[in-house]
Protein backbone atom coordinates (compact mmCIF):
# COMPACT_ATOMS: atom_id res chain seq x y z
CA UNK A 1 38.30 13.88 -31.36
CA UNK A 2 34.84 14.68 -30.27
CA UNK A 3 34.17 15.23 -26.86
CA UNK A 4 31.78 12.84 -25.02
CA UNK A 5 29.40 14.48 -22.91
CA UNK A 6 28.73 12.56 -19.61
CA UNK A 7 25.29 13.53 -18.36
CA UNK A 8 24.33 13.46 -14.80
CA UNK A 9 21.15 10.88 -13.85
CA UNK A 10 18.22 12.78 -13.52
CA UNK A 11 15.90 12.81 -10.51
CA UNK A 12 12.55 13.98 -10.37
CA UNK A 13 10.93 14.91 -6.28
CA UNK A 14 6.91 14.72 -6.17
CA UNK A 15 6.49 17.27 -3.98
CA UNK A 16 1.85 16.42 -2.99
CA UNK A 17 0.11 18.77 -0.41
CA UNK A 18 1.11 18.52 2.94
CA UNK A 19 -0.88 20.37 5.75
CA UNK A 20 2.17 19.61 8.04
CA UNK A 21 4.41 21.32 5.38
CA UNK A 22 6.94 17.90 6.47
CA UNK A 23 7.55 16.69 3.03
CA UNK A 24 9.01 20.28 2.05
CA UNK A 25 11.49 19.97 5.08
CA UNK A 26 12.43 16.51 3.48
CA UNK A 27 12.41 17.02 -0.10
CA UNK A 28 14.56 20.05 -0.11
CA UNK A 29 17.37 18.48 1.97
CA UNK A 30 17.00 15.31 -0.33
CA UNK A 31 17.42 17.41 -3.37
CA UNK A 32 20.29 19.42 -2.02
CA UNK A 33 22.21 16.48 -0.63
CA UNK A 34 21.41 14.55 -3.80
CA UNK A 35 22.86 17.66 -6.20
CA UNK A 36 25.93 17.60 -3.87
CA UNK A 37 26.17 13.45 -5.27
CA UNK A 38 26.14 15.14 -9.20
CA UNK A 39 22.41 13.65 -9.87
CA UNK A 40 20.73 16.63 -11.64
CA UNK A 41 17.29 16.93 -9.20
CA UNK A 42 13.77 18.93 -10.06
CA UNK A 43 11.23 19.22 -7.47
CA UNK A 44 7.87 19.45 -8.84
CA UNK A 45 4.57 19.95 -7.28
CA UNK A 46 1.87 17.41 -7.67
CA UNK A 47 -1.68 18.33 -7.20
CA UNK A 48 -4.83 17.15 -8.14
CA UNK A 49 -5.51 19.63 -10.92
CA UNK A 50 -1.86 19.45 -12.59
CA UNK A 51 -1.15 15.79 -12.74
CA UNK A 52 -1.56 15.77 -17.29
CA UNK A 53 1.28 18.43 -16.97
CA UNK A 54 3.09 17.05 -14.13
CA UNK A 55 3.12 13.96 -16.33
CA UNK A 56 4.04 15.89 -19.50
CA UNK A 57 7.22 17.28 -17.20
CA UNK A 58 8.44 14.15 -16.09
CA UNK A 59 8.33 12.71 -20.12
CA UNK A 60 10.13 15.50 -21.32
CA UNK A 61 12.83 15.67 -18.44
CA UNK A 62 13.13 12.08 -18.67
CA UNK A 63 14.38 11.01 -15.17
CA UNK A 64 16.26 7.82 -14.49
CA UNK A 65 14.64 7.82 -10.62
CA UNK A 66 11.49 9.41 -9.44
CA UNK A 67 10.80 10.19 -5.63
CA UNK A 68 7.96 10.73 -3.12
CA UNK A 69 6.63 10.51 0.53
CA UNK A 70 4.02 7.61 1.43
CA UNK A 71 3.02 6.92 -2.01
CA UNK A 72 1.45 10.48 -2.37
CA UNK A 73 3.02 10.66 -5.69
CA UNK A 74 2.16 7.79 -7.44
CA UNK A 75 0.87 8.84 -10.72
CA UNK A 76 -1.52 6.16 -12.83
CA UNK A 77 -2.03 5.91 -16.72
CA UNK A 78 -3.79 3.92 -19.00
CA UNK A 79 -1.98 1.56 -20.87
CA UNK A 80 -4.38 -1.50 -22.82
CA UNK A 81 -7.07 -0.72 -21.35
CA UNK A 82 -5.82 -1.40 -17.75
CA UNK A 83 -4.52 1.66 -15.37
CA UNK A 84 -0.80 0.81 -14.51
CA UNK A 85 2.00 2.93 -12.56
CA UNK A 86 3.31 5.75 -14.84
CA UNK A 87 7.07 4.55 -13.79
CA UNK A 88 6.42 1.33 -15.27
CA UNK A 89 5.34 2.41 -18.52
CA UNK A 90 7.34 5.17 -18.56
CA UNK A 91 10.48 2.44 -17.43
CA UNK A 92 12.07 4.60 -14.20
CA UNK A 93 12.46 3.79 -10.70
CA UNK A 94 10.03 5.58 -8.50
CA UNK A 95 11.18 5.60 -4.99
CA UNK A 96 8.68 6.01 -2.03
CA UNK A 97 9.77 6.85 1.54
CA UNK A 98 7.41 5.53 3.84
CA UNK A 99 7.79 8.47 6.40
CA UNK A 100 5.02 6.29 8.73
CA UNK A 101 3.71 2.65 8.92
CA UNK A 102 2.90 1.45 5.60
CA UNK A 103 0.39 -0.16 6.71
CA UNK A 104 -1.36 3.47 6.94
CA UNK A 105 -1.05 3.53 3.60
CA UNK A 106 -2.45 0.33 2.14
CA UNK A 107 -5.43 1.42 0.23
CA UNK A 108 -2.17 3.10 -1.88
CA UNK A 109 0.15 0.05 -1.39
CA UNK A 110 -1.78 -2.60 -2.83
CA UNK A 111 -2.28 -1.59 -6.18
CA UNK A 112 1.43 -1.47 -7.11
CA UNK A 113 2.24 -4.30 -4.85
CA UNK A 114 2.87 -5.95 -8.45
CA UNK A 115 5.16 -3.43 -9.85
CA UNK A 116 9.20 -4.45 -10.26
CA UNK A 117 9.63 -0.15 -11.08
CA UNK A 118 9.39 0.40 -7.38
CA UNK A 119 11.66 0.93 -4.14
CA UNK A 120 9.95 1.00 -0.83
CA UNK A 121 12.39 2.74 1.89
CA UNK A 122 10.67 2.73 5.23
CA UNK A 123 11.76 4.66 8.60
CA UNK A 124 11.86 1.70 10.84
CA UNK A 125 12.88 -1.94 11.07
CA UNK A 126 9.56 -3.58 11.21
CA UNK A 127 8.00 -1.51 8.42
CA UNK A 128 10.98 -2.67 6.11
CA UNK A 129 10.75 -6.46 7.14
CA UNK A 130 6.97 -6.40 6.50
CA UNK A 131 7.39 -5.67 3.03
CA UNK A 132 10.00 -7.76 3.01
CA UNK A 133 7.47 -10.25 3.59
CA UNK A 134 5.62 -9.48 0.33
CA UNK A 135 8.67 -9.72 -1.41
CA UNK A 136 9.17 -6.20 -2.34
CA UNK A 137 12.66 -4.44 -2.34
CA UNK A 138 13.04 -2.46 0.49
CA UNK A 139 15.75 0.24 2.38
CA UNK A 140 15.90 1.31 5.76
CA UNK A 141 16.61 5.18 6.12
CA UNK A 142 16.17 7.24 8.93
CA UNK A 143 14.60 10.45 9.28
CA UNK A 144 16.87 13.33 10.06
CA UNK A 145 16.94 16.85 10.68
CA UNK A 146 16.81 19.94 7.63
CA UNK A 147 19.80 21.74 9.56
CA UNK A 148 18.81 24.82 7.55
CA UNK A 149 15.09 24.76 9.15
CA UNK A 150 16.33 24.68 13.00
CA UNK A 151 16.19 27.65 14.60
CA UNK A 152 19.03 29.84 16.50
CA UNK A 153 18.59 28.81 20.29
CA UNK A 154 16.23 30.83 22.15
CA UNK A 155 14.98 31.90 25.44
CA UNK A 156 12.65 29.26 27.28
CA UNK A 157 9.38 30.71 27.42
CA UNK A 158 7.60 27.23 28.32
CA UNK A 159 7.97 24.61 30.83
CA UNK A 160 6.17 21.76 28.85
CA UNK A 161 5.35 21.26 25.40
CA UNK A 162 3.52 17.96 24.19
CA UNK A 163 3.12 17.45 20.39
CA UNK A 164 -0.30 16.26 19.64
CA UNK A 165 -3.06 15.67 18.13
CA UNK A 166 -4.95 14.42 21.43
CA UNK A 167 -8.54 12.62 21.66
CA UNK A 168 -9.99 11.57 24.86
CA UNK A 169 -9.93 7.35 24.07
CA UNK A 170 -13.76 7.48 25.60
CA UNK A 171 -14.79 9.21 22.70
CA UNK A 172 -13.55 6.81 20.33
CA UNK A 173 -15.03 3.69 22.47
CA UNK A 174 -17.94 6.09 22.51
CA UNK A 175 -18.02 5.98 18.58
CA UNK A 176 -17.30 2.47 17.87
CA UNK A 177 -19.97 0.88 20.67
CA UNK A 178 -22.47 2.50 17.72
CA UNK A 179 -20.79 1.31 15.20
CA UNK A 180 -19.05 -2.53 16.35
CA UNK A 181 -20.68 -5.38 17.56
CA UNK A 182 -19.84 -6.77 21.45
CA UNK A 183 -17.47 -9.25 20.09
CA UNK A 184 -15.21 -6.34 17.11
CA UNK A 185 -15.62 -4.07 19.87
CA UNK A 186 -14.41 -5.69 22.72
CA UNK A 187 -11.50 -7.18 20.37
CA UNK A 188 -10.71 -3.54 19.03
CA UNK A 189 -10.64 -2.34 22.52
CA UNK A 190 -8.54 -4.82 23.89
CA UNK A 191 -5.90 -4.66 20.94
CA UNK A 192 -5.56 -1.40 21.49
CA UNK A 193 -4.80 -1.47 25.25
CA UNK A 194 -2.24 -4.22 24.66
CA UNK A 195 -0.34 -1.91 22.11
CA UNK A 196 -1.11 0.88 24.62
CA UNK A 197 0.96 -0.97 27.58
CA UNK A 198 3.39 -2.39 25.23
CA UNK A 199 4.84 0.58 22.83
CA UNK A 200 7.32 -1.53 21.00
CA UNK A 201 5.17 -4.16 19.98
CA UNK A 202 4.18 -4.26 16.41
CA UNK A 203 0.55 -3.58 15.59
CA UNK A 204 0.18 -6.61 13.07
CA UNK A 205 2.13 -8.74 15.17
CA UNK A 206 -0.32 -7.47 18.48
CA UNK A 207 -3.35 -8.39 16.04
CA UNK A 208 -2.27 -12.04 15.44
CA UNK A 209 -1.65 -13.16 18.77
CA UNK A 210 -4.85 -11.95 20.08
CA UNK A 211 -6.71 -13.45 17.58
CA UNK A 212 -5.50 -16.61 18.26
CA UNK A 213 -6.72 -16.46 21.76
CA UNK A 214 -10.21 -15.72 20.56
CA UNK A 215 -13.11 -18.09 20.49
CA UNK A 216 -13.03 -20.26 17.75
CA UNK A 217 -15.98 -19.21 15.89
CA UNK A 218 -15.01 -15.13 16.31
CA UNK A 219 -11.16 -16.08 14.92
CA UNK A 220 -12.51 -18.03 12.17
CA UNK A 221 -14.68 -14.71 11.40
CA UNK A 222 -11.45 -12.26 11.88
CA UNK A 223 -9.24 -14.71 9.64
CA UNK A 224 -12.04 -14.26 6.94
CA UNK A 225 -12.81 -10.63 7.01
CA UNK A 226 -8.88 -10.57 7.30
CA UNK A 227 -8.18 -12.88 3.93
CA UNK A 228 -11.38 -11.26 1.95
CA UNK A 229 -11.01 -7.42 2.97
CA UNK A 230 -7.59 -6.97 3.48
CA UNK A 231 -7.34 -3.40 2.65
CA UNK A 232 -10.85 -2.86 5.25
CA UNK A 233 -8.88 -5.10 8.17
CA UNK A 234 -5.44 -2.53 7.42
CA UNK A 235 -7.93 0.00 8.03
CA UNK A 236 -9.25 -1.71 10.86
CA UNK A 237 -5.63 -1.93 12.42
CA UNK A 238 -4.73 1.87 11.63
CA UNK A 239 -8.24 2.54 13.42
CA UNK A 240 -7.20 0.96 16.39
CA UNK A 241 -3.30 1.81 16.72
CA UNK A 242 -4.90 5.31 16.88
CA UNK A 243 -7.09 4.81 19.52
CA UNK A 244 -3.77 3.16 21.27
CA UNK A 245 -1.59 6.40 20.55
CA UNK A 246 -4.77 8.40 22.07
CA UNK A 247 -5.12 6.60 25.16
CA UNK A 248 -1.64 6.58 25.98
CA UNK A 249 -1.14 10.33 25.24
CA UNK A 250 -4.73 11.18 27.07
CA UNK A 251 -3.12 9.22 29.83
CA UNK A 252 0.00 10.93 30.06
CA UNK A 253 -1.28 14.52 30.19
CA UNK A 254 -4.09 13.40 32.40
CA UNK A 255 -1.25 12.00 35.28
CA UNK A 256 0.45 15.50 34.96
CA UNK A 257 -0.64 17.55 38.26
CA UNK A 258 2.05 20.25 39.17
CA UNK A 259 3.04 21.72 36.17
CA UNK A 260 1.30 23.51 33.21
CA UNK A 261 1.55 21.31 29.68
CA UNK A 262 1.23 23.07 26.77
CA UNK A 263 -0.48 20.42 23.49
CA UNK A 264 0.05 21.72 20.18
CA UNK A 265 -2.12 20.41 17.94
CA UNK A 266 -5.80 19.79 18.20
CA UNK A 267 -7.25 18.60 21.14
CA UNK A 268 -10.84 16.55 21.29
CA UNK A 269 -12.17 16.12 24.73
CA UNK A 270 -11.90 18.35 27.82
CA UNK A 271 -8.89 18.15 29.46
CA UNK A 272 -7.37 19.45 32.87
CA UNK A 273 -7.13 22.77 33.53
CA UNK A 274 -3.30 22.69 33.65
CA UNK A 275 -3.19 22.14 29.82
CA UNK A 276 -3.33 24.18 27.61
CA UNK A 277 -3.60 24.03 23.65
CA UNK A 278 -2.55 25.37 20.64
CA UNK A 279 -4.73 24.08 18.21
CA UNK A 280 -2.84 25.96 15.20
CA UNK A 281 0.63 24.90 16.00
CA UNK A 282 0.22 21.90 13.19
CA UNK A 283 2.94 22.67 10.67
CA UNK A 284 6.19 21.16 11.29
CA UNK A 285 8.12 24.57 11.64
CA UNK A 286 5.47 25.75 13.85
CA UNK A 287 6.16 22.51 16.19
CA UNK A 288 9.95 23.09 15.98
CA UNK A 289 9.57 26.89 16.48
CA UNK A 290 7.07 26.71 20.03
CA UNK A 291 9.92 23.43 20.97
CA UNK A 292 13.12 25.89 20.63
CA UNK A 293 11.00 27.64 23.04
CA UNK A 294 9.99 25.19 25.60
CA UNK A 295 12.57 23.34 28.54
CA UNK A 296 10.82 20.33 27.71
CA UNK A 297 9.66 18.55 24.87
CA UNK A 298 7.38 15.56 26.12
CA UNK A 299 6.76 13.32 23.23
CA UNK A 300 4.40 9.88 22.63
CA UNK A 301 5.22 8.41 19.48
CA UNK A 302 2.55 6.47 17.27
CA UNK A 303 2.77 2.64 17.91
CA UNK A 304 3.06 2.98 14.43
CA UNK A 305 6.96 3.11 15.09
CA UNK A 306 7.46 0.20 17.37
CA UNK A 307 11.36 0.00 17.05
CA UNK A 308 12.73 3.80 16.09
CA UNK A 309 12.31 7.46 15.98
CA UNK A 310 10.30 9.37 13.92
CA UNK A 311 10.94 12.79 12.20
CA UNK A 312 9.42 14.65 15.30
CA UNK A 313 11.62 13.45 17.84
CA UNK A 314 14.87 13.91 15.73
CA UNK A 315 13.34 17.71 15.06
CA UNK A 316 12.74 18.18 19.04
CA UNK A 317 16.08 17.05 19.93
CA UNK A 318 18.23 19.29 16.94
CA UNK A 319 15.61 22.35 18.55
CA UNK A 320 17.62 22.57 21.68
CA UNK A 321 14.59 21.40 24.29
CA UNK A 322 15.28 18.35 26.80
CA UNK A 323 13.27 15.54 24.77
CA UNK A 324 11.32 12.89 26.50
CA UNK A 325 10.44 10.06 24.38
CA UNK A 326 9.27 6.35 24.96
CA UNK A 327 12.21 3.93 25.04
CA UNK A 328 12.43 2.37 22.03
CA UNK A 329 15.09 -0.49 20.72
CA UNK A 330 16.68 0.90 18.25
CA UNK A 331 16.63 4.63 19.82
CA UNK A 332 19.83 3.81 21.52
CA UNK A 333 21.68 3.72 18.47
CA UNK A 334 20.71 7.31 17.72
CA UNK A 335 21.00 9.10 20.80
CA UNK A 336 22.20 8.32 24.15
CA UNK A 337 19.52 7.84 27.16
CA UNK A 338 20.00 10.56 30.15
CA UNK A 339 22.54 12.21 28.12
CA UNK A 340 21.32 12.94 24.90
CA UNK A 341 17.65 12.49 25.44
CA UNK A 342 15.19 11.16 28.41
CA UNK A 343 13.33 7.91 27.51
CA UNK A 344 9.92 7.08 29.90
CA UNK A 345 8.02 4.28 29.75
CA UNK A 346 4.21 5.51 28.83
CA UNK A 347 2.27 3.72 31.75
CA UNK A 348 4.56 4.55 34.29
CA UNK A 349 3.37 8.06 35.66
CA UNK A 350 5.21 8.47 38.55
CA UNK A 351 8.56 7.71 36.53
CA UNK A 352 7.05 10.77 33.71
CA UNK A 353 6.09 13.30 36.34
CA UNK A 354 9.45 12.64 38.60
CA UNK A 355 11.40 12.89 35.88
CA UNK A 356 9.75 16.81 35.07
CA UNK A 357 9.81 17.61 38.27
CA UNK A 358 13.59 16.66 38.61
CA UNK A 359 14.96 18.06 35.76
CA UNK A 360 12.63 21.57 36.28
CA UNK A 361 12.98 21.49 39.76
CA UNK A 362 16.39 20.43 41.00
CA UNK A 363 19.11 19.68 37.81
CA UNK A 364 18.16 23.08 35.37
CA UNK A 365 22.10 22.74 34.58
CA UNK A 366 22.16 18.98 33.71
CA UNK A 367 18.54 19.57 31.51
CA UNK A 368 20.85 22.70 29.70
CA UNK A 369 23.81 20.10 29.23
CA UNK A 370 21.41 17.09 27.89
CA UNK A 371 19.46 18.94 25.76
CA UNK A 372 22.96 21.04 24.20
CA UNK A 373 24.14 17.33 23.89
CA UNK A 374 21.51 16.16 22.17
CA UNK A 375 21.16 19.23 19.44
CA UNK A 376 24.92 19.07 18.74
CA UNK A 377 24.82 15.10 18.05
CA UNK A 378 21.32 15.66 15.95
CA UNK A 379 22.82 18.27 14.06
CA UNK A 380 26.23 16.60 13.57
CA UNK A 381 24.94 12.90 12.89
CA UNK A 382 21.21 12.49 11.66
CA UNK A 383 20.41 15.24 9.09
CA UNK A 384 18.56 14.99 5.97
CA UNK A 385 21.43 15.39 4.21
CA UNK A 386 22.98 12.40 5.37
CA UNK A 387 20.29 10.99 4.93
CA UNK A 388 20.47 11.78 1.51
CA UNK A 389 23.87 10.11 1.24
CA UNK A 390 22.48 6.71 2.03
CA UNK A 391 19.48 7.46 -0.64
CA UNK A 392 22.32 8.75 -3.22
CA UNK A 393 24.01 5.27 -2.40
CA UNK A 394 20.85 3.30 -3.25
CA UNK A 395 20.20 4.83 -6.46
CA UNK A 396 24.21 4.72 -7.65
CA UNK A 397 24.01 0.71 -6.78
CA UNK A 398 20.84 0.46 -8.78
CA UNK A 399 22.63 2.46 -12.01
CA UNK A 400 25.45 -0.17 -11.46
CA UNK A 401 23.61 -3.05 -11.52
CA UNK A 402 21.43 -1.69 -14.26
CA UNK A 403 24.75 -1.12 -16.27
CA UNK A 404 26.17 -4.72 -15.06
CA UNK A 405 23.50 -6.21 -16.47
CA UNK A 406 23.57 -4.38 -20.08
CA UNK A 407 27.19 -5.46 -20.05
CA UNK A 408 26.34 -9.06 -19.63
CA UNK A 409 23.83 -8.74 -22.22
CA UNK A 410 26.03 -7.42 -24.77
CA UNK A 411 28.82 -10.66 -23.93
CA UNK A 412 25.62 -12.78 -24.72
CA UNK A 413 24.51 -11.45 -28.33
CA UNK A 414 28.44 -11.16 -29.14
């Protein structure tokens, strides 16, 4: 009898450029987690220059799923004239991991909004139930830790470590009074320092309500700019949830006197002389390197991420440093506050600065014991790899349906 030879579903990772070197990080603990599942994985780098033999791969390996990080890897061809997603001539599943807000990503989003070849898995609960709204299938997964990219713990060398990039909000206002008129500009402003005292509110959810409090004759304008350019007003939006994560991390280095704070990251502006900044600490081992080295990690998330964590806080926590992070609503269900991690609410400065001062000043022990907490349960409970179980789950499901419905098809013609 001959023997049947079961073959494993192939999975092909678009590995773009990355200046953060983050989608590395993610990719290869995807791929290894993934193998581990017996899917048969290539990673293969996308560029600019490569994409006809990056294309010529892909046909040739024929993969049943293809993979990548915010859309980056979406690959077009012609097909009648008309430029459609490769995966839907091609007839896989491409799978894109919104690692931030969509909505950051529109001018990439829209074009395949039509597409029934694609899986949208986002990194927090409003991201997914926006898309959701456009009728798209979507999966929530988590970010997570690459256990094998976490370094040994180490000596403390710093007292304070805040993960930028920083811009002094002035500068922006500065910019856009050129550029807005009064009425765009005082709305852009004012949007901004709503989402700025209010860190879990969702941007697009911020931007409706105030433009219904408007003046008639401005919201009709806003509504129509919004309906006619909708990929200019997502732009519009990103624009100004920047200017919100600026002003509230300006804000929070500003209000620290007594102790130094040391950005990584660029920094536009002039800031106190207690702060000091590593401009060239941008990569994401670079970040988790000078954290394993610092007693505290102070972090202000992008309102971007209204309701969870993103990658950087899960990294700061697994690197051994006492984390400080905004309280979110769904943080709670992946670490536990004052024992696992410190949550702050960004406008309250004498809550920020106490906290520092307590934990540097008067509980070193209890800092040791939350932040040893904290890397065990990051290292035990929300790694990539895991994370790669619930993405190895998703594309199994989608095989069985696929093979549910060939079944069914097959009852019919009999």
């Amino acid at each position: 009898m001959e023997e049947v030879k079961i073959t494993k579903p192939r999975v092909v990772f678009l590995k773009t450029p990355d200046p953060r070197q983050m989608s590395e990080l993610i990719l290869e603990g995807l791929a290894k987690s993934l193998s581990a599942r017996n899917f048969e994985v290539k990673i293969i780098e996308l560029t600019a220059e490569n994409v006809q033999d990056v294309i010529n791969q892909i046909i040739e390996y024929k993969p049943l799923f293809t993979f990548d990080l915010n859309l980056d890897g979406m690959i077009y061809a012609e097909r009648e004239g008309q430029q459609q997603p490769f995966c839907d001539i091609l007839g896989n599943i491409h799978i894109s991991w919104f690692i931030d807000d969509p909505m950051i990503h529109f001018t990439k989003l829209k074009p395949v909004l039509q597409s029934n070849q694609i899986l949208y898995a986002t990194i927090d609960i409003e991201h997914t139930q926006w898309l959701r709204s456009a009728g798209k299938n979507v999966a929530f997964i988590p970010p997570g830790v690459n256990p094998s990219k976490i370094p040994p713990l180490k000596e403390k060398e710093f007292e304070i470590a805040f993960v930028g990039p920083v811009t002094d909000p002035n500068i922006i206002e500065s910019q856009w009074q050129e550029r807005f008129d009064p009425n765009l500009l005082g709305f852009a402003v004012e949007l901004g320092r709503m989402i700025y005292r209010n860190p879990d509110m969702p941007i697009r959810f911020a931007a409706g309500y105030l433009i219904s409090q408007l003046n008639p004759d401005f919201q009709a304008a806003l509504i129509q700019f919004q309906q006619e350019n909708e990929t200019d007003f997502m732009a519009l939006l990103t624009e100004i949830g920047l200017y919100a994560m600026y002003l509230r991390r300006w804000s929070i280095i500003d209000s620290i006197e007594n102790y130094e704070v040391n950005v990584l990251g660029p920094v536009i502006g002039e800031p106190k002389e207690n702060v000091v900044v590593y401009e060239d600490v941008v990569s994401q081992k670079d970040i988790i390197d000078f954290l394993s080295r610092s007693k505290i990690a102070l972090l202000s998330q992008p309102p971007f991420i209204p309701s969870g964590l993103g990658f950087t806080v899960f990294d700061s926590v697994a690197s051994g440093s006492l984390t400080f992070v905004e309280d979110r609503l769904s943080s709670k269900s992946f670490f536990t506050p004052e024992k696992e991690i410190i949550t702050y609410h960004p406008i309250d400065f004498i809550e920020i600065e106490g906290k520092v001062a307590y934990y540097l000043e008067e509980a070193q022990e209890e800092m040791k014991e939350i932040a040893k907490a904290g890397r065990e349960r990051a290292l035990k409970e929300h790694t990539i790899y895991q994370r790669g179980e619930i993405l190895a789950n998703i594309m199994e499901d989608i095989i069985k349906q696929s093979l549910q419905e060939e079944q069914k098809t097959d009852k019919q013609e009999e």
